[in-house]
C-alpha atoms as a PDB file:
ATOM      1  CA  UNK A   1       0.000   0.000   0.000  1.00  0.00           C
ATOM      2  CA  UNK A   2       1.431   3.394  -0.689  1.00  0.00           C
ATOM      3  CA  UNK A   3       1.587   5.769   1.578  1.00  0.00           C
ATOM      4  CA  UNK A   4      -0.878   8.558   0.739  1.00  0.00           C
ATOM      5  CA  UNK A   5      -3.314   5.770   0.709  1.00  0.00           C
ATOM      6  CA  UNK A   6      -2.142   5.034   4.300  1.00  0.00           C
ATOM      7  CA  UNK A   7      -2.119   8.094   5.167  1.00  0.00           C
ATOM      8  CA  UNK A   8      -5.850   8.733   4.171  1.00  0.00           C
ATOM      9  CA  UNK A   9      -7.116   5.093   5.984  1.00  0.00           C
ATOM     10  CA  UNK A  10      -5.307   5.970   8.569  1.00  0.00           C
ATOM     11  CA  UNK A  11      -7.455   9.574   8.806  1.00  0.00           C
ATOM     12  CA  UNK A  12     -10.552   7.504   7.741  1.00  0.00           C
ATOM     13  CA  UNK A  13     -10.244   3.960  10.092  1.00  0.00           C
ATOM     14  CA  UNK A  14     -11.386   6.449  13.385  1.00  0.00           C
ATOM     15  CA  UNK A  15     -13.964   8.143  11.744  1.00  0.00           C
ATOM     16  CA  UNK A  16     -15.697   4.370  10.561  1.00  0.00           C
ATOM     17  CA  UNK A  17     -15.004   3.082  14.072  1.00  0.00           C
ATOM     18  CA  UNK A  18     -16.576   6.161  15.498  1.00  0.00           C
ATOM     19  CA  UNK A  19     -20.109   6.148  14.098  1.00  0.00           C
ATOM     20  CA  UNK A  20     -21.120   3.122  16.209  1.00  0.00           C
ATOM     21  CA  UNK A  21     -20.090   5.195  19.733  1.00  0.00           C
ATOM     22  CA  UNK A  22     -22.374   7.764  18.731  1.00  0.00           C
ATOM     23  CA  UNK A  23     -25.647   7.771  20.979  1.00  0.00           C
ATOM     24  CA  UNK A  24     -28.336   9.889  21.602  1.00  0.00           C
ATOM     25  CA  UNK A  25     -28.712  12.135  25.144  1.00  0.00           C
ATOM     26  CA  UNK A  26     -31.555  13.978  26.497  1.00  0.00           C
ATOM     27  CA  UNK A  27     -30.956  16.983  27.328  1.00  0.00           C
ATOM     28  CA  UNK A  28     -33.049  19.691  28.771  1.00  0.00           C
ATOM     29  CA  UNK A  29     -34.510  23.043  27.334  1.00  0.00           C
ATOM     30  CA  UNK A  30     -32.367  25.219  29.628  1.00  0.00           C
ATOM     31  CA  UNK A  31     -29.316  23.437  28.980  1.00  0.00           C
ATOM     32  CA  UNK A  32     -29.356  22.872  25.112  1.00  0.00           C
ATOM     33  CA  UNK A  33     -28.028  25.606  23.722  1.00  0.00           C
ATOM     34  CA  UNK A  34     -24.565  24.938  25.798  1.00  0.00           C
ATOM     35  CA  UNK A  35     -25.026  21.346  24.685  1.00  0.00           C
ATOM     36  CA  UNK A  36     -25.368  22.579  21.276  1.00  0.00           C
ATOM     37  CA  UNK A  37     -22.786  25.151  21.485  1.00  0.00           C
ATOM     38  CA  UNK A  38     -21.897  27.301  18.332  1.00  0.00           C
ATOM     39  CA  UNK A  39     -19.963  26.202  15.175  1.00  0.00           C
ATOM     40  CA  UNK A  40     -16.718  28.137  13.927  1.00  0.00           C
ATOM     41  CA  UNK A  41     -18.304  30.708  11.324  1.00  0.00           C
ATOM     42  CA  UNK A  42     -17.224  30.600   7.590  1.00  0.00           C
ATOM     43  CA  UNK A  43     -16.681  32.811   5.073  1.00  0.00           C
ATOM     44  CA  UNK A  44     -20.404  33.080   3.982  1.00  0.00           C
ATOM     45  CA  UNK A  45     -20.949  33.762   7.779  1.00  0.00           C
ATOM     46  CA  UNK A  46     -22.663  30.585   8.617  1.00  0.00           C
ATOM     47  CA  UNK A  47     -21.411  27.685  10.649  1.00  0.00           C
ATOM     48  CA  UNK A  48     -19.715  24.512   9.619  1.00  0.00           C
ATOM     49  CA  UNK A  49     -22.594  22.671  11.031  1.00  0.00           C
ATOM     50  CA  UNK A  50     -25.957  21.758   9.492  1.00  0.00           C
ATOM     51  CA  UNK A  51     -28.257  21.662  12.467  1.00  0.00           C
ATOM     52  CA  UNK A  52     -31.436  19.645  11.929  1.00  0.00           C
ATOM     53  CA  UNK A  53     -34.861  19.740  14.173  1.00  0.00           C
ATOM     54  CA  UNK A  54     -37.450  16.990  14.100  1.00  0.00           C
ATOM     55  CA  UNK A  55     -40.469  18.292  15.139  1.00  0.00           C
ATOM     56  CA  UNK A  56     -42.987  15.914  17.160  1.00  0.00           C
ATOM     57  CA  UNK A  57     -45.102  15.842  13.734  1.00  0.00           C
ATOM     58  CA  UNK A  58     -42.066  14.446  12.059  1.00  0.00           C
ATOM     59  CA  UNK A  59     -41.462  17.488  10.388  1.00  0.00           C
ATOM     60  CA  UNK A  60     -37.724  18.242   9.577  1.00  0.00           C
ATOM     61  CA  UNK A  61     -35.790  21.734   9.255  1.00  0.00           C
ATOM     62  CA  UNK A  62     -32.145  22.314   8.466  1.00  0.00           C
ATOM     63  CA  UNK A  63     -29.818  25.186   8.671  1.00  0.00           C
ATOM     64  CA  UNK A  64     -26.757  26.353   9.346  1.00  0.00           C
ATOM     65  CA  UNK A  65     -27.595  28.844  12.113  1.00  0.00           C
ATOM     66  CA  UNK A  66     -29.767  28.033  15.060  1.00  0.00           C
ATOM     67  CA  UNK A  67     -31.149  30.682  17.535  1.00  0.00           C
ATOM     68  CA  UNK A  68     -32.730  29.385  20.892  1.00  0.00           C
ATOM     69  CA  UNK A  69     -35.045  31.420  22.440  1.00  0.00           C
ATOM     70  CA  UNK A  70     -36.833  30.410  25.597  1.00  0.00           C
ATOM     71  CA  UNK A  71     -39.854  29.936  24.029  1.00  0.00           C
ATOM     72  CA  UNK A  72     -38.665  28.102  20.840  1.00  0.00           C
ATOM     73  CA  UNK A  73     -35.674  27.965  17.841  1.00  0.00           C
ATOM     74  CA  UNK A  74     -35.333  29.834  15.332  1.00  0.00           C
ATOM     75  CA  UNK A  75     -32.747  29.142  12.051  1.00  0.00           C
ATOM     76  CA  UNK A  76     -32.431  32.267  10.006  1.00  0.00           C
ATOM     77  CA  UNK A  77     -34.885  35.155   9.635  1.00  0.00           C
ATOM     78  CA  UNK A  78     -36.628  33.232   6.896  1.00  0.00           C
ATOM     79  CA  UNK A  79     -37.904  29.918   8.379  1.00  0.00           C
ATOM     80  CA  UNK A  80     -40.494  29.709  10.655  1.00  0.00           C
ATOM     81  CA  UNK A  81     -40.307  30.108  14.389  1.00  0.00           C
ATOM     82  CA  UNK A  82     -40.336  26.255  16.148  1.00  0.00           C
ATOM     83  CA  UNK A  83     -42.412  26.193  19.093  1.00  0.00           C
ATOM     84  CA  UNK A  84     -40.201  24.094  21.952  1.00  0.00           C
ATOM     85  CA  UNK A  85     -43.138  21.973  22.455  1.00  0.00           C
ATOM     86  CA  UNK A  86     -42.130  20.733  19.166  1.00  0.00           C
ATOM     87  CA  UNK A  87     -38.899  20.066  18.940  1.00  0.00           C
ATOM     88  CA  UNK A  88     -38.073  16.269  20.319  1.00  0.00           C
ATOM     89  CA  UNK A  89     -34.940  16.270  18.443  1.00  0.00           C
ATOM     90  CA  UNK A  90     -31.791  18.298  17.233  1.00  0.00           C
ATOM     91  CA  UNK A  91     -28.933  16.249  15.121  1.00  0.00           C
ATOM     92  CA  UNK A  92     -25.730  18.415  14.405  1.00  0.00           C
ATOM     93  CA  UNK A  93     -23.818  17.661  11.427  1.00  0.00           C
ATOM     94  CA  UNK A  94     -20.114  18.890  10.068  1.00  0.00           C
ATOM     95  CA  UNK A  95     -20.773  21.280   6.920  1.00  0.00           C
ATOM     96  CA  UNK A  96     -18.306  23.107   5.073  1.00  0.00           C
ATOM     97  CA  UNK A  97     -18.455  22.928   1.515  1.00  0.00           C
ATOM     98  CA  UNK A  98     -15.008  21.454  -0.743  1.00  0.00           C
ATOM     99  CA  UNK A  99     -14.440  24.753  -1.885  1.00  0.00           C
ATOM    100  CA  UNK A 100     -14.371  26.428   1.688  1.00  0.00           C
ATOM    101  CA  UNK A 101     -12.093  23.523   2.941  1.00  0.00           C
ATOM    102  CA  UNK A 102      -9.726  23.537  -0.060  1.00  0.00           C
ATOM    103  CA  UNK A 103      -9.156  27.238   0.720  1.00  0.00           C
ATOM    104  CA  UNK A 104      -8.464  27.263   4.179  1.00  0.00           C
ATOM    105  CA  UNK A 105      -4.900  26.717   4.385  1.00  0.00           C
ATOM    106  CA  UNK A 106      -4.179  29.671   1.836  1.00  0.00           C
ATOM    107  CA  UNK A 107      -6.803  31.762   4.199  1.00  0.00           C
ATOM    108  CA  UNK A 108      -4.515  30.999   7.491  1.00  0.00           C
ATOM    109  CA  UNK A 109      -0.913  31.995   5.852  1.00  0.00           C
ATOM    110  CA  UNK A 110      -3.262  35.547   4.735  1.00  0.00           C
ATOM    111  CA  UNK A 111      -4.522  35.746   8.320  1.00  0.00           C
ATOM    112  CA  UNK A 112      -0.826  35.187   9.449  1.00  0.00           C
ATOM    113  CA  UNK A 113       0.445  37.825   7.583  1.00  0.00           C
ATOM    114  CA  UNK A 114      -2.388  40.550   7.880  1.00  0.00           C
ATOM    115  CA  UNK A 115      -0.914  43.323   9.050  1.00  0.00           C
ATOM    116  CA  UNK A 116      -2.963  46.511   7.606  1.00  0.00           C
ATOM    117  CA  UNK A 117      -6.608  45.413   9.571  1.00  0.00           C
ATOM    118  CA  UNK A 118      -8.862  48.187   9.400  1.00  0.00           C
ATOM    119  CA  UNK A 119      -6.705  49.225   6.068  1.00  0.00           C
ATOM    120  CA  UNK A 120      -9.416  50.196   2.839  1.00  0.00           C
ATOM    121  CA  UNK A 121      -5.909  49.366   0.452  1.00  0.00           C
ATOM    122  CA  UNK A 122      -3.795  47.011  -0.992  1.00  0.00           C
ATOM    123  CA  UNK A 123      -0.232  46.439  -0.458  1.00  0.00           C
ATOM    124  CA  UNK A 124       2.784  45.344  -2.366  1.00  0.00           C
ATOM    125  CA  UNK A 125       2.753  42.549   0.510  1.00  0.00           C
ATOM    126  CA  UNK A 126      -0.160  41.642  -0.231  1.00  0.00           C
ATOM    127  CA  UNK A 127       0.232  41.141  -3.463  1.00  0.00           C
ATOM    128  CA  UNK A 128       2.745  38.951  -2.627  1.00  0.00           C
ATOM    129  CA  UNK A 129       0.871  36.422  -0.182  1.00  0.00           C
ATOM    130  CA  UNK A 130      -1.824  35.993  -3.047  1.00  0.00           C
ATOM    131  CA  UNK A 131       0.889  33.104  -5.012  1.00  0.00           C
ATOM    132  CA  UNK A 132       2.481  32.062  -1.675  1.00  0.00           C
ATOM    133  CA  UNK A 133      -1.332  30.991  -0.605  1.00  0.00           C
ATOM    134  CA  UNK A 134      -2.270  29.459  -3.841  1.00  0.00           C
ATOM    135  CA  UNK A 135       0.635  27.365  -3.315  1.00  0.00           C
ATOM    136  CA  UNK A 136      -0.369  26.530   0.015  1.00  0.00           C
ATOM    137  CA  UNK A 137      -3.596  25.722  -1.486  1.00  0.00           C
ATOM    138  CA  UNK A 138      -2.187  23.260  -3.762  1.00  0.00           C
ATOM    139  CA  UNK A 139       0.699  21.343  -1.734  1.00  0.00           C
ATOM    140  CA  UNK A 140      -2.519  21.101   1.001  1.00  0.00           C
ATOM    141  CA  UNK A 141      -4.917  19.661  -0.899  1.00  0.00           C
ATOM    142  CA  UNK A 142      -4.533  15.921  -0.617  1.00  0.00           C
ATOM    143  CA  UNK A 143      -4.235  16.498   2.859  1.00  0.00           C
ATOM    144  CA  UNK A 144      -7.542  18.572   3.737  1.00  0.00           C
ATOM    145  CA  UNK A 145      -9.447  15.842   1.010  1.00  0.00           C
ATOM    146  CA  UNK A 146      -8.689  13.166   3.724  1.00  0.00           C
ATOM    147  CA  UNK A 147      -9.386  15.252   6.589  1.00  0.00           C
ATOM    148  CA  UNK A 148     -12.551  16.608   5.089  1.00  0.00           C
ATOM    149  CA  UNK A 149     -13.537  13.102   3.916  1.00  0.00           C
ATOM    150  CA  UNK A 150     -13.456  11.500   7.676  1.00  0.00           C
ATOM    151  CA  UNK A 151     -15.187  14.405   8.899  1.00  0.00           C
ATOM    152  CA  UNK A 152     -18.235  13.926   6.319  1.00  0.00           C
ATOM    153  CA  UNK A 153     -18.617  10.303   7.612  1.00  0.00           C
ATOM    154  CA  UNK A 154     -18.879  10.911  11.197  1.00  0.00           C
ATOM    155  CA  UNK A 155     -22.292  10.507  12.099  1.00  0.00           C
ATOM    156  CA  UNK A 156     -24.267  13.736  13.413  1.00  0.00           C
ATOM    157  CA  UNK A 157     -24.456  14.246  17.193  1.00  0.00           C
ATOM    158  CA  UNK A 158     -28.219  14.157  18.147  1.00  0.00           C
ATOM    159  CA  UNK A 159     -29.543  15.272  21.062  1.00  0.00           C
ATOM    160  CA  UNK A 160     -32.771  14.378  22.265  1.00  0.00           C
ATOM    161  CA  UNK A 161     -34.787  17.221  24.238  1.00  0.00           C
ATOM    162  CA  UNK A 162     -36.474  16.309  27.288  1.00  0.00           C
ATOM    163  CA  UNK A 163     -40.245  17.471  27.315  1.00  0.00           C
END
């Protein structure tokens, strides 16, 4: 066996052995959104979770911002408010799309560099970090396609809400 294709079982073997230790908890109202916690926010300003409601009518919503509210949860302005009578069920899932994740390496050495914030101009530096992150990009990529691979099959966390 070679050894990229080590390399990527190796990334993949603990995500497979994973989804069976998975269960369900119960969890309640007042407590769930520090169970649920908040996702690291992207460059389209959502998460890089998919959160997922079952209703008790077996209804399903998804998005990738939740609100909690005493009363009830909310995704984004546009969806309908979810009564917490409802809800017997969130499940939290990794999202980012390939594009995001192939990007993200490139994004840090810019981030490490940044050194105008607050700036409305470009620098000659600048101009310089654009090839030294596309190169990033590229000598990354394998590496982030494993990582981003195991993280799709891990199963979503799901967390039962006590009524």
């Amino acid at each position: 066996m070679s050894t990229p294709l080590r390399i990527t079982a190796g990334l993949l073997l603990p995500a497979i052995l994973s989804s069976t230790l998975h269960a369900s908890e119960t969890v309640r109202w007042a407590d769930l959104p520090k169970e649920v916690g908040k996702g690291r926010v992207l460059f389209d300003g959502q998460e890089d979770r998919e959160y997922m409601i079952i209703t008790n009518t077996g209804k399903t919503y998804r998005d990738r911002t939740l609100l909690f509210k005493p009363s009830g949860v909310r995704f984004f302005e546009p969806t309908p408010f979810i009564p917490r009578e409802q809800v017997i069920e969130i499940r939290i899932r990794h999202h980012v799309s390939w594009g995001e994740a192939f990007f993200v390496p490139g994004g840090m050495v810019a981030d490490i560099f940044e050194h105008h914030k607050g700036l409305d101009y470009v620098t000659p530096f600048d101009l310089l970090l654009i090839p030294v992150s596309v190169v990033v990009d590229l000598a990354a990529a394998p590496f982030v396609a494993a990582i981003e691979s195991g993280r799709r099959l891990v199963p979503a966390k799901v967390i039962k809400v006590a009524p």
